[in-house]
N, C-alpha and C. Protein backbone atom coordinates (compact mmCIF):
# COMPACT_ATOMS: atom_id res chain seq x y z
N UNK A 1 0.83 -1.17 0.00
CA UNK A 1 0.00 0.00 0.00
C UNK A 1 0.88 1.23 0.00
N UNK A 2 0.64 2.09 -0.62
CA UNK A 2 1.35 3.61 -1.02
C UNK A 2 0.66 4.41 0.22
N UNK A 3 1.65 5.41 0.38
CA UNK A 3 1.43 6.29 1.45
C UNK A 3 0.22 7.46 1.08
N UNK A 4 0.07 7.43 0.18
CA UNK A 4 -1.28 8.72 0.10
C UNK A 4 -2.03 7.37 0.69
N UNK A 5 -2.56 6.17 -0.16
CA UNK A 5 -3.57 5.52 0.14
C UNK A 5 -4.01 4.86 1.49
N UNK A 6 -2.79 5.12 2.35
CA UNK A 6 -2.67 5.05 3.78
C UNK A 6 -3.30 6.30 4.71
N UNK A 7 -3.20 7.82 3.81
CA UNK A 7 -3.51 8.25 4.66
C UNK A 7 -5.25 8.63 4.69
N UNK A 8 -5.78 8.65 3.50
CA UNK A 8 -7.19 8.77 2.76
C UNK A 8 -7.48 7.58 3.72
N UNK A 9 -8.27 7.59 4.37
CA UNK A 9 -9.49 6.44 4.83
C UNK A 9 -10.27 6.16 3.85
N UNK A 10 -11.06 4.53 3.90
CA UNK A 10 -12.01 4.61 3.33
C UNK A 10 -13.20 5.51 3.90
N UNK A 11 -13.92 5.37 2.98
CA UNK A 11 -15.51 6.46 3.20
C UNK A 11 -16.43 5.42 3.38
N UNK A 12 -17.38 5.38 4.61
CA UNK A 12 -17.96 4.24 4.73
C UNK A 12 -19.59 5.23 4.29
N UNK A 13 -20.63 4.40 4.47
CA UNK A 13 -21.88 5.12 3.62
C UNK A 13 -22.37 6.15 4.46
N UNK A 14 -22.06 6.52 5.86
CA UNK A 14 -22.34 7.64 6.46
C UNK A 14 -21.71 8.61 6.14
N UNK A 15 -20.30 8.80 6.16
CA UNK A 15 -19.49 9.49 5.12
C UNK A 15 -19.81 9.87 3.86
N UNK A 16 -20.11 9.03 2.68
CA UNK A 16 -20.56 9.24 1.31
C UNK A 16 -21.40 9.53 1.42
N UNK A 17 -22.64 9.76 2.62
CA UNK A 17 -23.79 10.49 2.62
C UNK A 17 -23.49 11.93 2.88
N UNK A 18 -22.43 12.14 3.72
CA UNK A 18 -22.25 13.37 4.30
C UNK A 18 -21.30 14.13 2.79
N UNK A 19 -20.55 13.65 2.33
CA UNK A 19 -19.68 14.06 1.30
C UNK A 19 -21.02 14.27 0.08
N UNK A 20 -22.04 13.79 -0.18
CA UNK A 20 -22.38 13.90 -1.41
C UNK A 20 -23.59 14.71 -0.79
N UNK A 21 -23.82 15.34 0.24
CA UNK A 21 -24.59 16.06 0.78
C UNK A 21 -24.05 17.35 0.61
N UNK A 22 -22.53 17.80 0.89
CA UNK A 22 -22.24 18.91 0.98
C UNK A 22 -21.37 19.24 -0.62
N UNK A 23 -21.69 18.32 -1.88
CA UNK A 23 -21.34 18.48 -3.28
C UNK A 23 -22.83 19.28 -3.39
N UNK A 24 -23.79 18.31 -2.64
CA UNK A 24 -25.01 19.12 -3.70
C UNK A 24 -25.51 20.56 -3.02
N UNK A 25 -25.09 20.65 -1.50
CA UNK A 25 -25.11 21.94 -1.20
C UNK A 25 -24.57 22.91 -2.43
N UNK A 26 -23.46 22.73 -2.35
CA UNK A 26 -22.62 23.80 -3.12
C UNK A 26 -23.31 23.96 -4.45
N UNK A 27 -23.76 22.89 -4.97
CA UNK A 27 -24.19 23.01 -6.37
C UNK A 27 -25.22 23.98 -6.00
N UNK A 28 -26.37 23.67 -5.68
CA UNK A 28 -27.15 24.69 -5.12
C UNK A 28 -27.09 26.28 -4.84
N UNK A 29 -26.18 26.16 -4.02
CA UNK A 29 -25.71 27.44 -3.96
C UNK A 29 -25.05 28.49 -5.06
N UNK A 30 -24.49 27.60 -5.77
CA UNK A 30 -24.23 27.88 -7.33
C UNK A 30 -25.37 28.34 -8.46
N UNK A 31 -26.36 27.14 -8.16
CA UNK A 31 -27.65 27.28 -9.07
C UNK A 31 -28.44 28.95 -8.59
N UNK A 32 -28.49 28.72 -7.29
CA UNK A 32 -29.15 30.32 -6.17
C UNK A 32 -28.47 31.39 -6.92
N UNK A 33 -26.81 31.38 -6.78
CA UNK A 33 -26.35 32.47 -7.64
C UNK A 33 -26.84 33.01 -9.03
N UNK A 34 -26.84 32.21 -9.70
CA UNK A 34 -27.13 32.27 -11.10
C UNK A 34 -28.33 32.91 -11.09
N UNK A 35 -29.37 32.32 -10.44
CA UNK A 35 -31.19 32.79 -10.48
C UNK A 35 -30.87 33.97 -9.78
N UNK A 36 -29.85 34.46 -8.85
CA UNK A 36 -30.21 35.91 -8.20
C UNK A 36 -29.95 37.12 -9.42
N UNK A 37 -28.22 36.19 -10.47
CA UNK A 37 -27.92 36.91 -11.29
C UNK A 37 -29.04 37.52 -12.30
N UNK A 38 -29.47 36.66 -12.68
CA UNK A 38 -30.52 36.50 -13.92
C UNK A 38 -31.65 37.20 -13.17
N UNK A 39 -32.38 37.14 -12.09
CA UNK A 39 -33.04 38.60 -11.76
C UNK A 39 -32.70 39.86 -11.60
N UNK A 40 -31.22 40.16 -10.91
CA UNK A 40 -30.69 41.33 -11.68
C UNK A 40 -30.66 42.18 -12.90
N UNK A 41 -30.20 40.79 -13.55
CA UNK A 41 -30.27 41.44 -15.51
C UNK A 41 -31.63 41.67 -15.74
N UNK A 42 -32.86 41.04 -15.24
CA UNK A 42 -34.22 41.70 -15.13
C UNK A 42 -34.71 42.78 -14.47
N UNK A 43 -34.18 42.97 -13.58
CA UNK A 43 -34.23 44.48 -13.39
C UNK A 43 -33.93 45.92 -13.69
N UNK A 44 -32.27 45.57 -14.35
CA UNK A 44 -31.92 45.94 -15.28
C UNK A 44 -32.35 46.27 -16.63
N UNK A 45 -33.37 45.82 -16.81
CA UNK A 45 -34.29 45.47 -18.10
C UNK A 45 -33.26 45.19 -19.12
N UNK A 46 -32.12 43.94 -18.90
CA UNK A 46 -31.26 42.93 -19.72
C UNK A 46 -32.27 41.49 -20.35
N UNK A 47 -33.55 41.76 -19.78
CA UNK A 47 -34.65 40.26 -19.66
C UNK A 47 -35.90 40.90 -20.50
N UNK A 48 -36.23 40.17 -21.20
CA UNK A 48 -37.50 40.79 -21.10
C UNK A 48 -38.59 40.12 -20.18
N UNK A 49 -39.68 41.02 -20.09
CA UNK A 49 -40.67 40.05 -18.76
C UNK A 49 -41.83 41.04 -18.84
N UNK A 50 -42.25 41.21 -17.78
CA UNK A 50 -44.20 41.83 -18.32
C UNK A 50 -43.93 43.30 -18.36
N UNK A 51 -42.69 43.83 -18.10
CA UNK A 51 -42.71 45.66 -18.44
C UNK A 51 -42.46 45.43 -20.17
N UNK A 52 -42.34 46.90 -20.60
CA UNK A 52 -42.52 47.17 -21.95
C UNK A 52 -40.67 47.19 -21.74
N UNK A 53 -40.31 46.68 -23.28
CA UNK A 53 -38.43 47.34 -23.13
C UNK A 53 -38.75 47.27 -24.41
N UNK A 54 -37.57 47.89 -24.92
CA UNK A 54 -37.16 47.82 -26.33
C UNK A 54 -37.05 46.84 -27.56
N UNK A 55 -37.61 45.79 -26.92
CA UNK A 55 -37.23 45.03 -27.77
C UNK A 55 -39.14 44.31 -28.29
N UNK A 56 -39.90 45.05 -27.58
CA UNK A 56 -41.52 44.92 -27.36
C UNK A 56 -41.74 45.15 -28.89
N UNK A 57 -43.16 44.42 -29.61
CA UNK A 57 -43.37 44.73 -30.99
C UNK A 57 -44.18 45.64 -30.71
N UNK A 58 -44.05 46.78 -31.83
CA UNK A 58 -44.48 48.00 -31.83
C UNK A 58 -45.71 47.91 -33.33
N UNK A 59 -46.52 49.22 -33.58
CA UNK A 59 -46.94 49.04 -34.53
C UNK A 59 -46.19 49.24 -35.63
N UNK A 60 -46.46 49.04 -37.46
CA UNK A 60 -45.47 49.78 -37.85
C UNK A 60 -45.35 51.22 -38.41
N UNK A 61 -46.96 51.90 -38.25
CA UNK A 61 -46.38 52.78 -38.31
C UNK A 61 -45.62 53.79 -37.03
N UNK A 62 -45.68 53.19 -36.08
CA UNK A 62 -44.81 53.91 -34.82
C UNK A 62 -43.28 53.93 -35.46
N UNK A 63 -42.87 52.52 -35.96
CA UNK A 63 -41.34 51.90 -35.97
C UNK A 63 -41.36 52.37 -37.11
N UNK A 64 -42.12 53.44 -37.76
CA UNK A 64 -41.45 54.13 -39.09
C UNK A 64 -41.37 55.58 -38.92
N UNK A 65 -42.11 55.89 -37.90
CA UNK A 65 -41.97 57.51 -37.54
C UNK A 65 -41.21 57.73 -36.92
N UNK A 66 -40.84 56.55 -35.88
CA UNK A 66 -39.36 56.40 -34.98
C UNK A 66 -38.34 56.64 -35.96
N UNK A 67 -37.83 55.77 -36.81
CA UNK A 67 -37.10 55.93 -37.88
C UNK A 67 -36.84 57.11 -38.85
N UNK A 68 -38.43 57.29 -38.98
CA UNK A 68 -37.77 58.72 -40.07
C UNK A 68 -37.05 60.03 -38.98
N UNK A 69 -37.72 60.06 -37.55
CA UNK A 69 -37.11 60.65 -36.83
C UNK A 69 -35.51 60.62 -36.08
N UNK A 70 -35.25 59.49 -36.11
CA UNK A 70 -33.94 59.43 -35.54
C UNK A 70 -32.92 59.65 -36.79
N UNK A 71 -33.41 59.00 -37.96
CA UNK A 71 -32.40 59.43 -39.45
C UNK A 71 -32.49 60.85 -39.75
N UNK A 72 -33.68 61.38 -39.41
CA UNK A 72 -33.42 63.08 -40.24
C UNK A 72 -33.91 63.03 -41.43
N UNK A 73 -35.21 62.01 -41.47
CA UNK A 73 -35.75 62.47 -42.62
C UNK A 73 -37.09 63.03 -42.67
N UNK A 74 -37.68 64.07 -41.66
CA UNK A 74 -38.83 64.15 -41.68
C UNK A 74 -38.88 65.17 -43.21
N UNK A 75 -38.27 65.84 -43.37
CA UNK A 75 -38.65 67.03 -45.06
C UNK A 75 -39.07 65.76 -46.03
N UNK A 76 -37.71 64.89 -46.51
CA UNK A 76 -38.21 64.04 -47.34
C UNK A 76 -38.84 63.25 -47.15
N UNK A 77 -39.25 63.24 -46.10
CA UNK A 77 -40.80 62.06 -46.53
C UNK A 77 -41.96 62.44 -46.51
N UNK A 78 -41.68 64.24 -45.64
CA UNK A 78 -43.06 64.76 -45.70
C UNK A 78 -43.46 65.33 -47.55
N UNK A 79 -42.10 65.59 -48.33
CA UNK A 79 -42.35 66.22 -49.56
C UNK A 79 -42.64 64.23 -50.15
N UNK A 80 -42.36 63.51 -50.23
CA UNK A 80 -42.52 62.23 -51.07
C UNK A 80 -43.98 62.28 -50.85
N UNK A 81 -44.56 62.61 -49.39
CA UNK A 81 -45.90 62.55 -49.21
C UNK A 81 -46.77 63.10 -50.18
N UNK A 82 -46.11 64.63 -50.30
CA UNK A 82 -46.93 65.63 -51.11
C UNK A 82 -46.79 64.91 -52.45
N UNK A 83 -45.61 64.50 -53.19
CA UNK A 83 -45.86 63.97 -54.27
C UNK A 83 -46.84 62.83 -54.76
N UNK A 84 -47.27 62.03 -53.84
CA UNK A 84 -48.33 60.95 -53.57
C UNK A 84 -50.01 61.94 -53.44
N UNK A 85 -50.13 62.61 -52.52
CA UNK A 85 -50.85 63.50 -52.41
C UNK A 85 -51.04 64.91 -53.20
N UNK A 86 -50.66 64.90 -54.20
CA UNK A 86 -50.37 66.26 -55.20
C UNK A 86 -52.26 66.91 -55.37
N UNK A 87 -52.61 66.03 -56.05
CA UNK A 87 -53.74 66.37 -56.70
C UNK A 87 -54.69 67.12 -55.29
N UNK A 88 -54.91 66.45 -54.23
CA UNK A 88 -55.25 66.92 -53.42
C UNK A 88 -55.03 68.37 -52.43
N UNK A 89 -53.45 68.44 -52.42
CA UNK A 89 -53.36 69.66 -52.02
C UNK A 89 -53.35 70.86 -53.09
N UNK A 90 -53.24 70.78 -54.50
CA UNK A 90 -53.26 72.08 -55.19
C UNK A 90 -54.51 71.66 -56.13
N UNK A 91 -55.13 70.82 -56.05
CA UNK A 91 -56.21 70.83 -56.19
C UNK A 91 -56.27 69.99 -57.65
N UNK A 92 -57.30 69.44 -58.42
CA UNK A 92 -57.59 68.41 -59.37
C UNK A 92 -57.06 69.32 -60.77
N UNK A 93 -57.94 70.72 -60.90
CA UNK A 93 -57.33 71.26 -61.89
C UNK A 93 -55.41 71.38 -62.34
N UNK A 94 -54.68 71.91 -61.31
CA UNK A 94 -53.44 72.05 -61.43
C UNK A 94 -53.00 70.48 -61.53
N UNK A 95 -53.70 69.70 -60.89
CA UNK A 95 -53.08 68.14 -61.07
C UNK A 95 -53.47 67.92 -62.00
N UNK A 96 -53.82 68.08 -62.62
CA UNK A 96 -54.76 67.61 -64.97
C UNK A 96 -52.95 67.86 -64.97
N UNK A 97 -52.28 69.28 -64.81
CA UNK A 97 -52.06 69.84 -66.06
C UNK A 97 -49.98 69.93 -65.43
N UNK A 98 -50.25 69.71 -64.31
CA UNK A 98 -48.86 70.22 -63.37
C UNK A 98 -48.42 68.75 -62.48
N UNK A 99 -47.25 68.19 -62.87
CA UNK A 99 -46.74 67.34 -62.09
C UNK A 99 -45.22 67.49 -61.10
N UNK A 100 -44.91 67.51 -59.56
CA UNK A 100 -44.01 67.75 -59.19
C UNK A 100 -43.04 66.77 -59.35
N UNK A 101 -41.64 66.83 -59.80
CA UNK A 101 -40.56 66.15 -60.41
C UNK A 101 -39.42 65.69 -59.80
N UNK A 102 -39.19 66.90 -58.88
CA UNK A 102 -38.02 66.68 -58.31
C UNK A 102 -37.98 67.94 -57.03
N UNK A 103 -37.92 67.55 -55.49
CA UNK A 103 -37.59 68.24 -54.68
C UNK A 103 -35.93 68.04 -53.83
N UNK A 104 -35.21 69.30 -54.29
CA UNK A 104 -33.82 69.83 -53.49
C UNK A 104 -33.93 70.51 -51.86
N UNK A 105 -33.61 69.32 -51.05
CA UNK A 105 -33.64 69.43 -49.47
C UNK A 105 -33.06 70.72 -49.36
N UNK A 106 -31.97 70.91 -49.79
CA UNK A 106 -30.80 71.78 -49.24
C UNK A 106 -31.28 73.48 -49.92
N UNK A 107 -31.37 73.66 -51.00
CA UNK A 107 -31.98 74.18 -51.39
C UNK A 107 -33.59 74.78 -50.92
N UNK A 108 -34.08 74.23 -50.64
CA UNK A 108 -36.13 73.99 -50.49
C UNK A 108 -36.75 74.01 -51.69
N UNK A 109 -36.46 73.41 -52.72
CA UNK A 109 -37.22 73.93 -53.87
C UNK A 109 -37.29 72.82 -54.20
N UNK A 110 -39.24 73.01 -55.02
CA UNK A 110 -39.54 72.09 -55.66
C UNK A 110 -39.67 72.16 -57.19
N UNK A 111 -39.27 71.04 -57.67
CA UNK A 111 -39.51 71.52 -59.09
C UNK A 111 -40.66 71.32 -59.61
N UNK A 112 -41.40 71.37 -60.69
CA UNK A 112 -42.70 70.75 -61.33
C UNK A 112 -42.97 71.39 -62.46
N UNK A 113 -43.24 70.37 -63.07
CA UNK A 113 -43.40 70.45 -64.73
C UNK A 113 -44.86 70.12 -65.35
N UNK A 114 -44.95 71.53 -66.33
CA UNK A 114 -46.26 71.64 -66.67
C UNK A 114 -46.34 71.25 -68.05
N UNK A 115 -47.34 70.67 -68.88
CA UNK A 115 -47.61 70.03 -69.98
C UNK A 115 -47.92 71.06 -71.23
N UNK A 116 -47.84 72.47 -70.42
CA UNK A 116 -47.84 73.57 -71.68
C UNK A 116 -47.48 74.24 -70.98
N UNK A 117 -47.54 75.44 -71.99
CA UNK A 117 -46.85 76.83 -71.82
C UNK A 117 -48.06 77.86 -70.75
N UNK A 118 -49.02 77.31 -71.45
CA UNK A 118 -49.99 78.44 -70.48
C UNK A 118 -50.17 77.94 -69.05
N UNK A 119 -50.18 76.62 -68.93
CA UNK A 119 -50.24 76.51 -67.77
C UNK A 119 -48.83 76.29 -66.87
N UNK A 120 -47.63 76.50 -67.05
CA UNK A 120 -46.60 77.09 -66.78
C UNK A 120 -46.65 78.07 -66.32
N UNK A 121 -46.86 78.92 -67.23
CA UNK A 121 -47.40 80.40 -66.97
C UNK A 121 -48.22 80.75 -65.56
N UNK A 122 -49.02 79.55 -65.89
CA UNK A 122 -50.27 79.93 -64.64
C UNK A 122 -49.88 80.22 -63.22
N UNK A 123 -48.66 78.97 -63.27
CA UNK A 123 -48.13 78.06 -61.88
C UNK A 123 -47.29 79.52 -61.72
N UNK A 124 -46.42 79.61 -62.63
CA UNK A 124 -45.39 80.83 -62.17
C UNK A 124 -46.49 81.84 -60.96
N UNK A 125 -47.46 82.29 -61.82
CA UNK A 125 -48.56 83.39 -60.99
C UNK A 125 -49.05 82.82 -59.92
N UNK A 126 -49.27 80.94 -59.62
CA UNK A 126 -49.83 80.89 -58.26
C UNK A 126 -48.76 80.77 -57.68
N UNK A 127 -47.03 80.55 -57.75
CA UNK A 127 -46.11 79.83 -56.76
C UNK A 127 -46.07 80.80 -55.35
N UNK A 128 -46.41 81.79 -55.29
CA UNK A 128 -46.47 82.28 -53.85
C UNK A 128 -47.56 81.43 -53.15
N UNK A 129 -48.70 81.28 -53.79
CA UNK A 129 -49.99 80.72 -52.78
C UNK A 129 -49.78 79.04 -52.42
N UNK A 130 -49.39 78.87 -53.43
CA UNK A 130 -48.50 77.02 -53.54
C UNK A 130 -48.12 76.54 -52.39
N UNK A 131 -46.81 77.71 -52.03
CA UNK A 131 -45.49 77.82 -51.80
C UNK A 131 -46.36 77.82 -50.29
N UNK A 132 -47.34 78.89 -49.83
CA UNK A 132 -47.52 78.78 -48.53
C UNK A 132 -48.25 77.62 -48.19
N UNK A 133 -49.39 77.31 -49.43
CA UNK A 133 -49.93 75.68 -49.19
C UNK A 133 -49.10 74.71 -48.81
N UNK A 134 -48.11 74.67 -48.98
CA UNK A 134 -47.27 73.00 -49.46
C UNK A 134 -46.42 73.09 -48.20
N UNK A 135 -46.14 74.62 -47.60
CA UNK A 135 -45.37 74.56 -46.01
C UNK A 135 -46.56 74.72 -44.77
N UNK A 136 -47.76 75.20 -45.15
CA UNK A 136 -48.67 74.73 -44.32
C UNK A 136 -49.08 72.98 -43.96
N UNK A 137 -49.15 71.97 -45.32
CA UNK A 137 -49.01 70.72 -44.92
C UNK A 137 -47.64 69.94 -44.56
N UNK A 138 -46.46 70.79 -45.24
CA UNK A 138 -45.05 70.35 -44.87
C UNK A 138 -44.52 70.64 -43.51
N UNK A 139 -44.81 72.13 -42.97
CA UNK A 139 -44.20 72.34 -41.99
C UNK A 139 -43.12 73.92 -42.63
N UNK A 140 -43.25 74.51 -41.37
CA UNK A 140 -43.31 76.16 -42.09
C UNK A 140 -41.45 75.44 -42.25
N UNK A 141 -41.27 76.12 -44.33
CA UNK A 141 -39.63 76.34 -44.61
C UNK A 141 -39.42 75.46 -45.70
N UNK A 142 -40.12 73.93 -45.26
CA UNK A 142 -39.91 73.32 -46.04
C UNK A 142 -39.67 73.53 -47.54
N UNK A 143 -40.50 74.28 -47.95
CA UNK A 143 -40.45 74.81 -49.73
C UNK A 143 -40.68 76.13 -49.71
N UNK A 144 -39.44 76.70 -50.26
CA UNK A 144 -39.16 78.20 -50.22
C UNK A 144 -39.57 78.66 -51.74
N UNK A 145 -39.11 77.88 -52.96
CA UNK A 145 -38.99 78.06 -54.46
C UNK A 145 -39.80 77.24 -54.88
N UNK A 146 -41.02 77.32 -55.86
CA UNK A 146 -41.09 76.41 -57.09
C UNK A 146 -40.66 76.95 -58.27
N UNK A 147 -40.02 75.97 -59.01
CA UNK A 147 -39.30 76.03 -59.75
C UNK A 147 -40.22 75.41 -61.19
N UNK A 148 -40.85 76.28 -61.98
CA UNK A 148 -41.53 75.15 -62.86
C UNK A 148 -41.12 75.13 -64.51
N UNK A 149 -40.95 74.39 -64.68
CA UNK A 149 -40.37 74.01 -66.22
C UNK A 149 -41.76 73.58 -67.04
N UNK A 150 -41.63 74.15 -68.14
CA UNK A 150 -42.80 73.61 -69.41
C UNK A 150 -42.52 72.60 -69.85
N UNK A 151 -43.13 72.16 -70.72
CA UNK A 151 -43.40 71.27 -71.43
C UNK A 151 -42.44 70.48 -72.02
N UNK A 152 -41.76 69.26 -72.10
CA UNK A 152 -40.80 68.47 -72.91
C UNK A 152 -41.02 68.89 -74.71
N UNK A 153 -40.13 69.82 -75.05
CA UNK A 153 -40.17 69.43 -76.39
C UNK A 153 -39.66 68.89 -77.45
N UNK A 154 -40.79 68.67 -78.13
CA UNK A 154 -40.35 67.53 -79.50
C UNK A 154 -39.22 67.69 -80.23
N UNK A 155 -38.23 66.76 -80.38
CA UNK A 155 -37.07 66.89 -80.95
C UNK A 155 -37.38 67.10 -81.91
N UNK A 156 -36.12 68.44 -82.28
CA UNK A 156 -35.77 69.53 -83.07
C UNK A 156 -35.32 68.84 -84.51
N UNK A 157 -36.79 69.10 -85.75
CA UNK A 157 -36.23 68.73 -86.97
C UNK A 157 -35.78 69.66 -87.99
N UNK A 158 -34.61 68.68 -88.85
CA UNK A 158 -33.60 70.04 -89.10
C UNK A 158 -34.05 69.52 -90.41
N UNK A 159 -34.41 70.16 -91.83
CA UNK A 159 -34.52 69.57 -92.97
C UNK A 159 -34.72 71.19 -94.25
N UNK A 160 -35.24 70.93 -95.08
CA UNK A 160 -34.71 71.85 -96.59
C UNK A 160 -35.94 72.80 -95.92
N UNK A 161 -36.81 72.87 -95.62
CA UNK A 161 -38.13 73.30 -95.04
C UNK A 161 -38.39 74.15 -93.63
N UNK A 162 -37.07 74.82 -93.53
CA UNK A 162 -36.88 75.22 -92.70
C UNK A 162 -36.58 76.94 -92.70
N UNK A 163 -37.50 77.93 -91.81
CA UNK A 163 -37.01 79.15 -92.25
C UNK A 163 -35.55 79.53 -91.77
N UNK A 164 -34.71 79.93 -92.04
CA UNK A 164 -33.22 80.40 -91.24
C UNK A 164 -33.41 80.98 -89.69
N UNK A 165 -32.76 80.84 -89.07
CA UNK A 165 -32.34 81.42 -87.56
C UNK A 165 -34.01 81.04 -87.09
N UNK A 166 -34.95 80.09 -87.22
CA UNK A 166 -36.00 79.51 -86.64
C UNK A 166 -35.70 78.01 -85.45
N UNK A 167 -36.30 78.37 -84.55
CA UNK A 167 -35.56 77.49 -83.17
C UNK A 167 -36.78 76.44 -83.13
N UNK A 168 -37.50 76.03 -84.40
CA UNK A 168 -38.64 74.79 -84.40
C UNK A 168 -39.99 75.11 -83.22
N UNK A 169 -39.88 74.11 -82.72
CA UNK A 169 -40.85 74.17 -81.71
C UNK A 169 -40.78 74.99 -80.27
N UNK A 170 -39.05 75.15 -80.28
CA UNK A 170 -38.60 75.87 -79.22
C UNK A 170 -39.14 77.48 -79.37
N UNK A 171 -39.40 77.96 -80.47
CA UNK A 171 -40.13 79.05 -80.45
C UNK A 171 -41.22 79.72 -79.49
N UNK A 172 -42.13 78.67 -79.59
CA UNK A 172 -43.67 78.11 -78.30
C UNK A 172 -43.32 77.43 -77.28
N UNK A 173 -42.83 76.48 -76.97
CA UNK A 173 -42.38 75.55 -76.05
C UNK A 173 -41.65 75.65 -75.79
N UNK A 174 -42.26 75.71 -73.91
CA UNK A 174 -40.59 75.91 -73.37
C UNK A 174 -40.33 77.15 -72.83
């Protein structure tokens, strides 16, 4: 017999009761830790559990107004709006004849393009009243300029039939 095994006694079953009594203490006490931890991190609101946290489903349009707000996009989405909504805010007539094209954040200006000359014309004479319409539903600033362009015109034909120094259709249009 070797001298460690001399000095280790055997463990008789009162012993191995008492030894495997104070393993599962400890385990226990281990397990207790953990569950005190893990209510911490719930208090913490690291858990989720019956309060509201961040991580709760929201509707979507909340989790899109959240969004356009924390990015910085309330102008452009309030002008994408107006472009969806056109006809309604300047009304059915100007929507026949006037479509908005393109809005510059930095700038405030919107552009929009009219299908003739007269009603080009027209828009030029309402863009003050527009201009206060479109920041009354935008939000006062948003659109300082409209900017309106006529009509696309028909490419310019060049042929024997032509008077000299005559600019085609660009004459009227445009």
């Amino acid at each position: 017999m070797s001298d460690q095994e001399s000095r280790t006694p055997e463990l008789s079953g009162v012993d191995l009761a008492r030894v495997a009594l104070r393993a599962a203490k400890e385990q226990a006490r281990q397990r207790g830790e953990q569950v005190r931890e893990k209510r911490e991190a719930k208090r913490h609101g690291l858990r989720s559990g019956a309060r509201a946290d961040g991580r709760d489903p929201v509707p979507l349009g909340a989790a899109l107004n959240r969004l356009i707000t924390e990015r910085g996009w309330e102008a452009p989405a309030a002008v994408g709006g107006v472009m969806g909504r056109w006809s309604q805010i300047v009304g059915p007539d100007i929507a026949a004849h006037c479509e908005p094209k393109h809005y510059a954040e930095a700038e405030a200006v919107l552009t929009v393009q009219c299908d003739s000359t007269a009603w080009a014309t027209q828009l030029r004479l309402l863009a003050r009243q527009l201009v206060a319409r479109l920041n009354h539903e935008l939000g006062h600033g948003t659109v300082r300029v409209i900017k309106v362009l006529g009509p696309d015109a028909p490419a310019r034909g060049y042929g024997r039939l032509r008077a000299p120094g005559s600019k085609g259709p660009g004459d009227t249009w445009g």
